[in-house]
Protein backbone atom coordinates (compact mmCIF):
# COMPACT_ATOMS: atom_id res chain seq x y z
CA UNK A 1 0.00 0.00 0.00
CA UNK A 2 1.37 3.23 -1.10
CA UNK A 3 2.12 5.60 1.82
CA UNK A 4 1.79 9.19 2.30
CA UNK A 5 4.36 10.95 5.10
CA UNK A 6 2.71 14.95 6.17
CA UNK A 7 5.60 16.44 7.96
CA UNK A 8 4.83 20.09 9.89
CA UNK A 9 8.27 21.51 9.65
CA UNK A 10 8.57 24.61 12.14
CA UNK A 11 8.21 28.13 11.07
CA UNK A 12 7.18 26.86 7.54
CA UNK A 13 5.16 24.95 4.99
CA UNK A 14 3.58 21.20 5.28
CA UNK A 15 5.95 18.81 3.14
CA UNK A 16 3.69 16.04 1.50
CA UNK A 17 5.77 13.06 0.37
CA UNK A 18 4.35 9.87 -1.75
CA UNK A 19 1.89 9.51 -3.39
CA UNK A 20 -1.05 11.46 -3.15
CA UNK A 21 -3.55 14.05 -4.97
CA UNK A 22 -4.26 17.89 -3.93
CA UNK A 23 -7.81 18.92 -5.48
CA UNK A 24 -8.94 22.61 -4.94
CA UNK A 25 -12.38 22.81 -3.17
CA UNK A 26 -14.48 21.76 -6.33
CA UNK A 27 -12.49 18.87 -6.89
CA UNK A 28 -10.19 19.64 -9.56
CA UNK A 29 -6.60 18.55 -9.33
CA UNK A 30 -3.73 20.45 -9.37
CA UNK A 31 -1.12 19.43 -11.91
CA UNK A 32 2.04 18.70 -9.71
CA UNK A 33 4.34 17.69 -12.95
CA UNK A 34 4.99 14.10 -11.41
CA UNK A 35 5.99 15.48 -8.37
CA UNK A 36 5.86 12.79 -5.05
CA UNK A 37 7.10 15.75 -2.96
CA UNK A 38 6.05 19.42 -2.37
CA UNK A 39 5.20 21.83 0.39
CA UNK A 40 1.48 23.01 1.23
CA UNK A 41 1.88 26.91 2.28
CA UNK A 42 0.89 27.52 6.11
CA UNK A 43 0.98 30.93 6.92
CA UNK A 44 -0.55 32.63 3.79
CA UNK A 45 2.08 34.81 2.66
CA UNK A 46 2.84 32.55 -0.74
CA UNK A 47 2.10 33.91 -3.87
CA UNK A 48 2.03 30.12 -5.26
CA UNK A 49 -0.85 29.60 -2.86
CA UNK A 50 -1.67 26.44 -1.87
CA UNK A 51 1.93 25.56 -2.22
CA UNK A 52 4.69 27.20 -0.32
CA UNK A 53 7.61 29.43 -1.73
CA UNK A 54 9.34 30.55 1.40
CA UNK A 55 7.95 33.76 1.95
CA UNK A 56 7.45 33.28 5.45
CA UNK A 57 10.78 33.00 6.43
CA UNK A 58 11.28 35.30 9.74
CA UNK A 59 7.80 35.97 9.50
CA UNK A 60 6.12 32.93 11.08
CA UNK A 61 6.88 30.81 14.61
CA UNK A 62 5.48 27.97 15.28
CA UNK A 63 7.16 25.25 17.20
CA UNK A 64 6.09 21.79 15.63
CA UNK A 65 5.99 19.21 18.32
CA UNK A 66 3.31 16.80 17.85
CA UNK A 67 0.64 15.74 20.49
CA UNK A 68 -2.36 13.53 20.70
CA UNK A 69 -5.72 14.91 19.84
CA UNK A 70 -8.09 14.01 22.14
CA UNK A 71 -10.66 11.16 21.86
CA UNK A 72 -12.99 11.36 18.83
CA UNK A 73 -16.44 12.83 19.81
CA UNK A 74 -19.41 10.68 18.50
């Protein structure tokens, strides 16, 4: 089974590695040119929005430690 790997660097973008598929909100893809890694912008300063292309470099903090969510609500 393929697998997908969502690492939350700190003070920057999400990198996406494997294979996967980014659609915009009515579905449509995004041509990623055979690409099985890019970066998913966090803080909303890209200009390549959704991807990321460094802008916020000293311009965003956040510490990325992860943590358990807690239990599912039902």
């Amino acid at each position: 089974m393929p697998t997908t790997k969502i690492t939350v660097n700190d003070n920057g973008s999400l990198k996406i590695e494997g294979e996967f598929e980014i659609v915009d909100k009515n579905g449509q893809p995004y041509g990623l040119g055979g690409r099985t890694l890019v970066s998913l912008c966090r803080c909303g300063m890209s200009k390549n929005k959704p991807f990321c292309d460094g802008s916020h470099k000293g311009h965003f903090e956040h510490n990325a430690v992860a943590f358990d969510l807690p239990p599912k609500k039902v």
